[in-house]
PDB file of N, CA and C in Angstrom:
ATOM      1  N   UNK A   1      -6.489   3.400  31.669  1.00  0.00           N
ATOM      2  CA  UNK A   1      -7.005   3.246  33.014  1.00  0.00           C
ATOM      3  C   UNK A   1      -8.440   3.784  33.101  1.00  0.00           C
ATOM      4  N   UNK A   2      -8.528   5.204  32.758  1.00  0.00           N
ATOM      5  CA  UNK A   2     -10.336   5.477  32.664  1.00  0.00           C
ATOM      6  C   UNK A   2     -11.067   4.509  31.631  1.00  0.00           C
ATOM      7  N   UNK A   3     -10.540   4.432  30.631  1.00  0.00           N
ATOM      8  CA  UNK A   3     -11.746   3.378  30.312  1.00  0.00           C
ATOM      9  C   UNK A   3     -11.685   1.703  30.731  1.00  0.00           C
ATOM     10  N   UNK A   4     -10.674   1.383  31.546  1.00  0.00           N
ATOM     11  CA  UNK A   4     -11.119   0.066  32.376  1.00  0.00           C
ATOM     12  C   UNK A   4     -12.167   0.416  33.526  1.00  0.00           C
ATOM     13  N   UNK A   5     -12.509   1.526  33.740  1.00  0.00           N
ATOM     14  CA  UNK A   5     -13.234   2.175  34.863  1.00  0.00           C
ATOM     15  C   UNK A   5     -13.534   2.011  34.446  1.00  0.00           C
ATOM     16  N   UNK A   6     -14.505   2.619  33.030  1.00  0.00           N
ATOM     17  CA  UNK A   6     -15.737   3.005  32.893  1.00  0.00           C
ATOM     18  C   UNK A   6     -16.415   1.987  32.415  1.00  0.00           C
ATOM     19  N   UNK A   7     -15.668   0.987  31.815  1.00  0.00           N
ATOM     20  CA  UNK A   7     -16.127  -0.094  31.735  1.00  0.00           C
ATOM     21  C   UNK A   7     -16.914  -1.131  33.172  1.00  0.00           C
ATOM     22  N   UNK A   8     -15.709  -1.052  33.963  1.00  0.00           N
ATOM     23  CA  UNK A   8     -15.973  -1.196  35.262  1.00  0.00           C
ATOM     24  C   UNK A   8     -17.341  -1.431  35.539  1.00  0.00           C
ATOM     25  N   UNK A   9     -17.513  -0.117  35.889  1.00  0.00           N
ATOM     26  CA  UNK A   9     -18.913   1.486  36.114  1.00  0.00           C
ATOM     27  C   UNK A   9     -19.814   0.638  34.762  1.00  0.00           C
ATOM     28  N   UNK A  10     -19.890   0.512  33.634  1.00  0.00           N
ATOM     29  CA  UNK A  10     -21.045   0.483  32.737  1.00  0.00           C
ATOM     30  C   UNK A  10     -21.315  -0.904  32.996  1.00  0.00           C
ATOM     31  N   UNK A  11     -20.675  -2.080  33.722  1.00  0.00           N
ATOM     32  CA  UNK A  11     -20.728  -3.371  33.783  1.00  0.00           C
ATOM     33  C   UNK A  11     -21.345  -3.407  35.249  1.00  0.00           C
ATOM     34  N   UNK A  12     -21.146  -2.757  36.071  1.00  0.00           N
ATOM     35  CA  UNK A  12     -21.581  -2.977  37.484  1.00  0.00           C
ATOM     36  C   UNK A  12     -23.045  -1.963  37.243  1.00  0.00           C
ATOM     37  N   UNK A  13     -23.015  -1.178  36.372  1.00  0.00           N
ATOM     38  CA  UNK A  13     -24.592  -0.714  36.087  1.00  0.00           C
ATOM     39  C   UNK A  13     -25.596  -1.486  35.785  1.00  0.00           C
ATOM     40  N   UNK A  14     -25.129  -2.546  34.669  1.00  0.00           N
ATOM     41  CA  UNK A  14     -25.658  -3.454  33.885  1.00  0.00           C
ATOM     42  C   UNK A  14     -26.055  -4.235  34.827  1.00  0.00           C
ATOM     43  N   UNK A  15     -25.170  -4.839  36.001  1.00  0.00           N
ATOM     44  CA  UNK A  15     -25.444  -5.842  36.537  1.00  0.00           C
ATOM     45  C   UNK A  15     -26.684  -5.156  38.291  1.00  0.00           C
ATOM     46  N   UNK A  16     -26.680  -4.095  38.434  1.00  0.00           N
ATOM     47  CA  UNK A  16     -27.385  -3.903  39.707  1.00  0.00           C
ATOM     48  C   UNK A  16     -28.581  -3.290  38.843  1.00  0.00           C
ATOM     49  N   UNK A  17     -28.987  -2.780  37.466  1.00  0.00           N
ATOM     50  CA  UNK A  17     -30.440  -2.596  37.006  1.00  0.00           C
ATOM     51  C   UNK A  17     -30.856  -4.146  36.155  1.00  0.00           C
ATOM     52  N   UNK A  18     -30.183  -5.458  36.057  1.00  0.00           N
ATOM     53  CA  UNK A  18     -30.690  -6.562  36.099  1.00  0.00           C
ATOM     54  C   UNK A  18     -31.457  -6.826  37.442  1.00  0.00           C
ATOM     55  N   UNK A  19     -30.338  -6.535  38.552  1.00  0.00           N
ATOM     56  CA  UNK A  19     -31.210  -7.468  39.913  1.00  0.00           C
ATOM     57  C   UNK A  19     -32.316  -5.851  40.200  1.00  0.00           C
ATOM     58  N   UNK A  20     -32.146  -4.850  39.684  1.00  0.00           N
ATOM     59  CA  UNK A  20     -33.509  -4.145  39.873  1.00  0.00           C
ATOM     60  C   UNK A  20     -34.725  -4.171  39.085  1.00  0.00           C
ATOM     61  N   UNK A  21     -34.412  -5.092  38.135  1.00  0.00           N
ATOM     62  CA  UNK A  21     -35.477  -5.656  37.225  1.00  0.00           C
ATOM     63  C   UNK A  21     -36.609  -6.579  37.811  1.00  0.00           C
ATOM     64  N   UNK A  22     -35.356  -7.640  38.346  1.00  0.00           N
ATOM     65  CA  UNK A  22     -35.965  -8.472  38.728  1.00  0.00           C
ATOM     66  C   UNK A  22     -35.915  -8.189  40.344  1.00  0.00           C
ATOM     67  N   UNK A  23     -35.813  -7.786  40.904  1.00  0.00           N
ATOM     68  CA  UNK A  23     -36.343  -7.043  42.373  1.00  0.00           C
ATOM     69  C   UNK A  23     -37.912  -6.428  41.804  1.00  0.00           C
ATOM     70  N   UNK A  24     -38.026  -5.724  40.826  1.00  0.00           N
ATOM     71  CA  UNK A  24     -39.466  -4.835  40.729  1.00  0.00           C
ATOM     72  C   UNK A  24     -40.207  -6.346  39.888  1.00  0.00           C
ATOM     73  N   UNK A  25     -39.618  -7.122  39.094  1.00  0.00           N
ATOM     74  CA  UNK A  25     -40.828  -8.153  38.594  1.00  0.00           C
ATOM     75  C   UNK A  25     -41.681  -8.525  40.179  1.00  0.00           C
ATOM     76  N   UNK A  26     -40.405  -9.352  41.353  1.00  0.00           N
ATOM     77  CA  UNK A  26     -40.944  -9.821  42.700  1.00  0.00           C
ATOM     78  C   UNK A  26     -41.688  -8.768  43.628  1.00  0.00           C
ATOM     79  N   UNK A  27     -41.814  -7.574  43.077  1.00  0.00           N
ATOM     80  CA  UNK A  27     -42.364  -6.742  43.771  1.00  0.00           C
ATOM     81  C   UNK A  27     -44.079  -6.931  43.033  1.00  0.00           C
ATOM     82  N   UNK A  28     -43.713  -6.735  41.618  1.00  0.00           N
ATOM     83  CA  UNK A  28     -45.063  -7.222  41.147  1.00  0.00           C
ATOM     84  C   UNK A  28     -46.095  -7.810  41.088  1.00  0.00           C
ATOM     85  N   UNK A  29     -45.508  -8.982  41.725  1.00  0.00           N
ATOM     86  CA  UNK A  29     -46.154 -10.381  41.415  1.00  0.00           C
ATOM     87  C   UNK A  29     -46.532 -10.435  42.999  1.00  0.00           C
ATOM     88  N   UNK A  30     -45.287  -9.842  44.076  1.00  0.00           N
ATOM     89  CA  UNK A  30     -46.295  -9.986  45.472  1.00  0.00           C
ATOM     90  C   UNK A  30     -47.529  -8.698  45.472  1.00  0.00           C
ATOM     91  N   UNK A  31     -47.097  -7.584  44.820  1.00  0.00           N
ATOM     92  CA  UNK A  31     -48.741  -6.917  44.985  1.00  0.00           C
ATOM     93  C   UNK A  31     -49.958  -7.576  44.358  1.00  0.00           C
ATOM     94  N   UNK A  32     -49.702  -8.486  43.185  1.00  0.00           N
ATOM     95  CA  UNK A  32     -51.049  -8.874  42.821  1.00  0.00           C
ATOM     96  C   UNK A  32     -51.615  -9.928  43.405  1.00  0.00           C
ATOM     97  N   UNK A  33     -50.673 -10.885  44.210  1.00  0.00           N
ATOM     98  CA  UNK A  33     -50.948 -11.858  45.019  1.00  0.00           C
ATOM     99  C   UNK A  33     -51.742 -11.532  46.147  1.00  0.00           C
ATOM    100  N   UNK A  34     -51.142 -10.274  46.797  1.00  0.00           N
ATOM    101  CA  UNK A  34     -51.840  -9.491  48.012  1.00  0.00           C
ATOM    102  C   UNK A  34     -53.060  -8.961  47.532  1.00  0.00           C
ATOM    103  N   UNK A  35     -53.342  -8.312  46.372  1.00  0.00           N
ATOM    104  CA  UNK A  35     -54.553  -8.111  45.818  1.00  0.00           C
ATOM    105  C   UNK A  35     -55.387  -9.168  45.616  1.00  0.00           C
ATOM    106  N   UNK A  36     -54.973 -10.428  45.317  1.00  0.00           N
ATOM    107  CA  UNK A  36     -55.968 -11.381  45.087  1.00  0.00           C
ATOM    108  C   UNK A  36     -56.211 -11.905  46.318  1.00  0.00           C
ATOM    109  N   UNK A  37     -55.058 -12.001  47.483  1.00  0.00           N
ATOM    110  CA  UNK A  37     -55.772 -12.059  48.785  1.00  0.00           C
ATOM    111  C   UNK A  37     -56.410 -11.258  49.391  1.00  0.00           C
ATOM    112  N   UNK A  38     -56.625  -9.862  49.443  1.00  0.00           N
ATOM    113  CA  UNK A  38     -57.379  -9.080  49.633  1.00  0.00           C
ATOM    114  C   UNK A  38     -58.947  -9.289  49.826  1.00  0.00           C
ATOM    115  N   UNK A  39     -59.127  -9.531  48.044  1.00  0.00           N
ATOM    116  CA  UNK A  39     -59.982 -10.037  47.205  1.00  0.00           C
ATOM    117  C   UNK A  39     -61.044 -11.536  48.154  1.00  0.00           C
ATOM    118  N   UNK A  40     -60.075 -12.418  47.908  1.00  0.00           N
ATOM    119  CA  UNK A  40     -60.355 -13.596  48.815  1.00  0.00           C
ATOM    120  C   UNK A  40     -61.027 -13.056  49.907  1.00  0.00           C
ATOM    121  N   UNK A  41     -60.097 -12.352  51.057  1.00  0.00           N
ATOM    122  CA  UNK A  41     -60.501 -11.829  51.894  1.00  0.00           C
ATOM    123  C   UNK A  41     -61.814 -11.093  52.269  1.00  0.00           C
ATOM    124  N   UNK A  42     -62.107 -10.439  51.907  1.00  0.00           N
ATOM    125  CA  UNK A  42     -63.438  -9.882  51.346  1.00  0.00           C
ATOM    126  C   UNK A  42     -64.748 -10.156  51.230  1.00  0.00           C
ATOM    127  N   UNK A  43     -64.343 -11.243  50.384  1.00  0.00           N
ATOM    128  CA  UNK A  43     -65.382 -12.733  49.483  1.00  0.00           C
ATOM    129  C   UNK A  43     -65.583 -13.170  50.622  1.00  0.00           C
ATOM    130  N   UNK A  44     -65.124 -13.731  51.670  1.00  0.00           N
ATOM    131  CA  UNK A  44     -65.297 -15.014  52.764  1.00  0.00           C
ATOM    132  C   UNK A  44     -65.626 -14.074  53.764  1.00  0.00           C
ATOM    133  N   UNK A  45     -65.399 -12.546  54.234  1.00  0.00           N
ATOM    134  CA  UNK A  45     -65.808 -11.464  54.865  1.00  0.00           C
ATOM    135  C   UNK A  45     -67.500 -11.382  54.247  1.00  0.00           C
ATOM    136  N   UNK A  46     -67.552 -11.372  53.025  1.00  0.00           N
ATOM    137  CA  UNK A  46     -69.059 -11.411  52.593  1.00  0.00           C
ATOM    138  C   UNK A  46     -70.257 -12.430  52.963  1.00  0.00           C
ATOM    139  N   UNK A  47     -69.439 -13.558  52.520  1.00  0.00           N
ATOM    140  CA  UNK A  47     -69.685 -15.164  53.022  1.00  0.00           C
ATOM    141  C   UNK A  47     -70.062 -15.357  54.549  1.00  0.00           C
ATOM    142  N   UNK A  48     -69.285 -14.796  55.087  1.00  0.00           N
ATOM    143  CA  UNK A  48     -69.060 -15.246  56.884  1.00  0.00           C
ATOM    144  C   UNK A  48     -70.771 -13.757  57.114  1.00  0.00           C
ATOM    145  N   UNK A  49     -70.798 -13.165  56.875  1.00  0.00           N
ATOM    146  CA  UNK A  49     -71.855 -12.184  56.945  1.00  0.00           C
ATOM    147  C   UNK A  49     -73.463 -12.468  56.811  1.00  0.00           C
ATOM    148  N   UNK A  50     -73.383 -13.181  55.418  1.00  0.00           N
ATOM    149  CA  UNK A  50     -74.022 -13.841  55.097  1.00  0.00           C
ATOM    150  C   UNK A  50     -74.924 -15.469  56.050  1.00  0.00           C
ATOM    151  N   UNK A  51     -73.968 -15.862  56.015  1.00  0.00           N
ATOM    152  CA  UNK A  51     -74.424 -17.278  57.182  1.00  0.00           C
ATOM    153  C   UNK A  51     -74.653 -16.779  58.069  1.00  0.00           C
ATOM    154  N   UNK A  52     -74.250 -15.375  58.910  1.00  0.00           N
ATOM    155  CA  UNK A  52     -74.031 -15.012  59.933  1.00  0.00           C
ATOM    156  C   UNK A  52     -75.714 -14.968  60.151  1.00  0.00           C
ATOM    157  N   UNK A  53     -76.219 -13.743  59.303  1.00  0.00           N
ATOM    158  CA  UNK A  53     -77.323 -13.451  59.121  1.00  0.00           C
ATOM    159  C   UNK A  53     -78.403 -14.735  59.326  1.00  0.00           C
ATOM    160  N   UNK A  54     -78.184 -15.735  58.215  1.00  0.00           N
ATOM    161  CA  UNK A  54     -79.265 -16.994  58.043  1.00  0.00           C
ATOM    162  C   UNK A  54     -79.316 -17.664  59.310  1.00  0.00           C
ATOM    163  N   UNK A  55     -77.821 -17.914  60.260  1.00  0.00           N
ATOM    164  CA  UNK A  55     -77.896 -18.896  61.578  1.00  0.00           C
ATOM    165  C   UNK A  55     -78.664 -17.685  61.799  1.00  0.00           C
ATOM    166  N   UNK A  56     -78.797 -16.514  62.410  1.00  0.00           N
ATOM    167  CA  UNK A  56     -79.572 -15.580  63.485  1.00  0.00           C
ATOM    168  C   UNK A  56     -81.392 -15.972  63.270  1.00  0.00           C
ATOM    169  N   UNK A  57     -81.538 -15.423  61.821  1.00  0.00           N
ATOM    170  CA  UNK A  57     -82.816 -15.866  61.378  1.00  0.00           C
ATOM    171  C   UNK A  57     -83.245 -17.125  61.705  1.00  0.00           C
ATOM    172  N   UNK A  58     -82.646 -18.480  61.352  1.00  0.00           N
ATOM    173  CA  UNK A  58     -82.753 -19.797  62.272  1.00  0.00           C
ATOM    174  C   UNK A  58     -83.298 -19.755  63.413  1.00  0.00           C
ATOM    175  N   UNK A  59     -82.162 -19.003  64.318  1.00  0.00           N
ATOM    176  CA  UNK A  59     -82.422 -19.354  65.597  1.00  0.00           C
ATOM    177  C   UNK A  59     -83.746 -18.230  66.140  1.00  0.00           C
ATOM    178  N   UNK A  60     -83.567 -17.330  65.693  1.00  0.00           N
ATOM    179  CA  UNK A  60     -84.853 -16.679  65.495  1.00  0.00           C
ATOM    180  C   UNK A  60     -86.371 -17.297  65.473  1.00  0.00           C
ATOM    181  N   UNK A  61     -86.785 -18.197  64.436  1.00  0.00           N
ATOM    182  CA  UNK A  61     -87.392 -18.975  63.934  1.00  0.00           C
ATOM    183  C   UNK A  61     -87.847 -20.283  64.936  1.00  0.00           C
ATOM    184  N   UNK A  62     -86.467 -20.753  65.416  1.00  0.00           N
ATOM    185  CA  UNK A  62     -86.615 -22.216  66.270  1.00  0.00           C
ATOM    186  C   UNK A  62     -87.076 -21.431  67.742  1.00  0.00           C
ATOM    187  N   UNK A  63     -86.276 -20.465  67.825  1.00  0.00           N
ATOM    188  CA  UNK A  63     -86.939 -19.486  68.993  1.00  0.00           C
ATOM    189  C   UNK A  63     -88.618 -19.551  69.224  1.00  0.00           C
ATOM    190  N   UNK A  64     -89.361 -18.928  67.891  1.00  0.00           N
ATOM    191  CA  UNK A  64     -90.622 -19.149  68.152  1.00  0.00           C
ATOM    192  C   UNK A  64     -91.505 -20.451  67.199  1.00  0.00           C
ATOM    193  N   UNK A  65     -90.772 -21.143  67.152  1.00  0.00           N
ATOM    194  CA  UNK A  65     -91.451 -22.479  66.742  1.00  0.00           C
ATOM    195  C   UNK A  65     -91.921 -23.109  68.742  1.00  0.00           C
ATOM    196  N   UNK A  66     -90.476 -23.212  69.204  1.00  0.00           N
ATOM    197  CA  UNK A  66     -90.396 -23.650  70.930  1.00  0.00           C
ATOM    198  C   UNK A  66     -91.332 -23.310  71.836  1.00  0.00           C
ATOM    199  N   UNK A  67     -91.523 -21.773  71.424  1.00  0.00           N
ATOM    200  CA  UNK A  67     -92.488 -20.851  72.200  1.00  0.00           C
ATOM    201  C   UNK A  67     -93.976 -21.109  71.817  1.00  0.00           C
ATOM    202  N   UNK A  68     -94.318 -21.817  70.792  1.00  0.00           N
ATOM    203  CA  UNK A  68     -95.317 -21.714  70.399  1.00  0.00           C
ATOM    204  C   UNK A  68     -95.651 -23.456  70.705  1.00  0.00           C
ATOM    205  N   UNK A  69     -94.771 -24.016  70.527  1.00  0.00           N
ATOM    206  CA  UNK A  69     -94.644 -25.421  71.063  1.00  0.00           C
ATOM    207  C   UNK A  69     -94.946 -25.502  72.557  1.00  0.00           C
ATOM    208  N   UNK A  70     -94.487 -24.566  73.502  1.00  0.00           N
ATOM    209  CA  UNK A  70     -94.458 -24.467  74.556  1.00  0.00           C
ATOM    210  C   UNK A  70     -95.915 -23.945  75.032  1.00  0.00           C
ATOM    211  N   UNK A  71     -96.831 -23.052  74.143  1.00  0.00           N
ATOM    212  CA  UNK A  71     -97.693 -22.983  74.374  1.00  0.00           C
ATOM    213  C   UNK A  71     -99.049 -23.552  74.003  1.00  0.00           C
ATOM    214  N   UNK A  72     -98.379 -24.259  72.568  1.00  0.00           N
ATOM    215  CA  UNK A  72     -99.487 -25.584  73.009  1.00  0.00           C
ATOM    216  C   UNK A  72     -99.738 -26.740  73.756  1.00  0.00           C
ATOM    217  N   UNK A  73     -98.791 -26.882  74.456  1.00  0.00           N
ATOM    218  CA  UNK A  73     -98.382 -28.061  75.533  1.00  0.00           C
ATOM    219  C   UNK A  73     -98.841 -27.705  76.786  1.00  0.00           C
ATOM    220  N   UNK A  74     -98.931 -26.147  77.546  1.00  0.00           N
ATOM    221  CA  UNK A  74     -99.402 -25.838  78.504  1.00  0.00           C
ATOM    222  C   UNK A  74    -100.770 -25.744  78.700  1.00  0.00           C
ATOM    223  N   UNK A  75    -101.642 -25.914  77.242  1.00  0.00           N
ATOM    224  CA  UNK A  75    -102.845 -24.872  76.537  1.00  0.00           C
ATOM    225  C   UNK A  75    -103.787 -26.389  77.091  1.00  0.00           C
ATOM    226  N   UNK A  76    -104.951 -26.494  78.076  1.00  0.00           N
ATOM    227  CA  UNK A  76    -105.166 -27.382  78.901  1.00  0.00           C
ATOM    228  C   UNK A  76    -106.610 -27.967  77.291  1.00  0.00           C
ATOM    229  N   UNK A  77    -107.183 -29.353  77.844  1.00  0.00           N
ATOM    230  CA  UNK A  77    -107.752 -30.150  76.729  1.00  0.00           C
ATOM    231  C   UNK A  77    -108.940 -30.153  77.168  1.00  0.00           C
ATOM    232  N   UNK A  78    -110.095 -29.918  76.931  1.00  0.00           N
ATOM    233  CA  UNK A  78    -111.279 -30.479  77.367  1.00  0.00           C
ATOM    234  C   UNK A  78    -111.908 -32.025  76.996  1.00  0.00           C
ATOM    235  N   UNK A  79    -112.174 -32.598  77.923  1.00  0.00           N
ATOM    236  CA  UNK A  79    -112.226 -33.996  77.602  1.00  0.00           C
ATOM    237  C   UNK A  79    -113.479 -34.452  78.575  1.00  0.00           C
ATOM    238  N   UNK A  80    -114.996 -33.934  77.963  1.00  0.00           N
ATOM    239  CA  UNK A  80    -116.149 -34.435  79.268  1.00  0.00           C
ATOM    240  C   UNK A  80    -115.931 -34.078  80.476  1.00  0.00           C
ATOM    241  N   UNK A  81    -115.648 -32.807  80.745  1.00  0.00           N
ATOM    242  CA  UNK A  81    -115.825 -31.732  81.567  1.00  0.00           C
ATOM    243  C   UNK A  81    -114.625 -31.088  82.579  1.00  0.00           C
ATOM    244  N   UNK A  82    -113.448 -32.595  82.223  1.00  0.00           N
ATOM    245  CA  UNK A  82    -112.078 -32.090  82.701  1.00  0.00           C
ATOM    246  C   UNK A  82    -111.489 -32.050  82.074  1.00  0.00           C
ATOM    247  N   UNK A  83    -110.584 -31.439  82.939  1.00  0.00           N
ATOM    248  CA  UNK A  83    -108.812 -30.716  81.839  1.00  0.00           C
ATOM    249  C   UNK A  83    -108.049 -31.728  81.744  1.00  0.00           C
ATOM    250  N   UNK A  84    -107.548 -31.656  80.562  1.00  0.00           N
ATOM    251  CA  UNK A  84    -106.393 -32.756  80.374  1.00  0.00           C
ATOM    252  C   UNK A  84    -105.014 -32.105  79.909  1.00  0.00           C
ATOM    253  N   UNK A  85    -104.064 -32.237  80.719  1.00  0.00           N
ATOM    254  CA  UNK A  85    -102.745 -31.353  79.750  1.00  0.00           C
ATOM    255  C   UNK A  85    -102.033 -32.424  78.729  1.00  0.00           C
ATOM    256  N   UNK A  86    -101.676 -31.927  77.761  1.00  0.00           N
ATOM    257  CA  UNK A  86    -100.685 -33.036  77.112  1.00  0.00           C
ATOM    258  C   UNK A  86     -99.814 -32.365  77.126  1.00  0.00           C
ATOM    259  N   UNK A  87     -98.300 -33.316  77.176  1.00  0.00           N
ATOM    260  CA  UNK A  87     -96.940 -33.057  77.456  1.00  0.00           C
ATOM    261  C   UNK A  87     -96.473 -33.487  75.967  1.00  0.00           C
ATOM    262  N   UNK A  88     -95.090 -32.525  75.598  1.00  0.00           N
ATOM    263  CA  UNK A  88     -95.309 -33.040  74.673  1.00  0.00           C
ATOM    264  C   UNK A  88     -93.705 -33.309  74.503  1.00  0.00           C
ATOM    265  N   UNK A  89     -92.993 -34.710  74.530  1.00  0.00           N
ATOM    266  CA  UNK A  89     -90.917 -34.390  75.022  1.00  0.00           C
ATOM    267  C   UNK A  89     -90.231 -34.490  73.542  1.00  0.00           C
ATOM    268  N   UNK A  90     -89.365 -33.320  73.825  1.00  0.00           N
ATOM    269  CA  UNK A  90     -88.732 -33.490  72.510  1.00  0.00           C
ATOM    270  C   UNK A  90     -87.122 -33.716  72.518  1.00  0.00           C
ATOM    271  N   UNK A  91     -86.743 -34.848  71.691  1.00  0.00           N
ATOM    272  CA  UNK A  91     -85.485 -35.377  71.815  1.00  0.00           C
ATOM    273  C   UNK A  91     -84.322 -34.864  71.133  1.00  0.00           C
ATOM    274  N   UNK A  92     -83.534 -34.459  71.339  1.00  0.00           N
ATOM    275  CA  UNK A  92     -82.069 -33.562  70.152  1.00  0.00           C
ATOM    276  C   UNK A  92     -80.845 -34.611  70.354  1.00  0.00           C
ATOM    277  N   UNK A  93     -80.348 -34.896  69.342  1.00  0.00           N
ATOM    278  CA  UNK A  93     -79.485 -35.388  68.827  1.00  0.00           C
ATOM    279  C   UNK A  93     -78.214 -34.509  68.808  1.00  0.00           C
ATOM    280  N   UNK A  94     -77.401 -35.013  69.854  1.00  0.00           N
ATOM    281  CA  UNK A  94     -75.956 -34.596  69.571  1.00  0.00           C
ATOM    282  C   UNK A  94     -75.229 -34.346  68.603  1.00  0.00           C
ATOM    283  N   UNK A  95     -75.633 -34.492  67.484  1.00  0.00           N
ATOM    284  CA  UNK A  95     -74.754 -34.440  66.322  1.00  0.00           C
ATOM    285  C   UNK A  95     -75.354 -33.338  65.356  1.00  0.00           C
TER     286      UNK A  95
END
């Protein structure tokens, strides 16, 4: 009778440090997955920073391109002793 136990006992050992084997492989494989999303994460955190920066500078830029556009358009013409303004229309495309 004790050693149908212990057999028992050494067979039900065998069988719950298999599924803790493979419980810690799936533990493995989701930390490095989460690490490589991390990773990802990060990268496109760097990325998104990046553009962030260049649109600002852009609009920065178109900011005083407009302004300077705007002030040559107001900036009056001499033309044989009168002023002439030129207008100057600018068209944007929806797309």
């Amino acid at each position: 009778m004790k050693g149908a136990l212990e057999n028992t006992l050494a067979e039900t050992e065998g069988r719950y440090s298999a599924m803790l084997g493979a419980f810690q492989d799936t533990i493995n494989m989701l930390e490095n997955e989460l690490g490589n999303v991390r990773s990802s994460i990060e990268q496109q955190g760097q990325d998104y920073k990046m553009l962030l920066d260049i649109k600002t500078r852009l609009e920065q830029e178109i900011a005083t391109y407009r302004s300077l556009l705007e002030t040559e358009e107001s900036r009056p013409i001499a033309t044989g002793g009168s002023k002439t303004t030129v207008t100057t229309t600018t068209v944007r495309s929806s797309s």
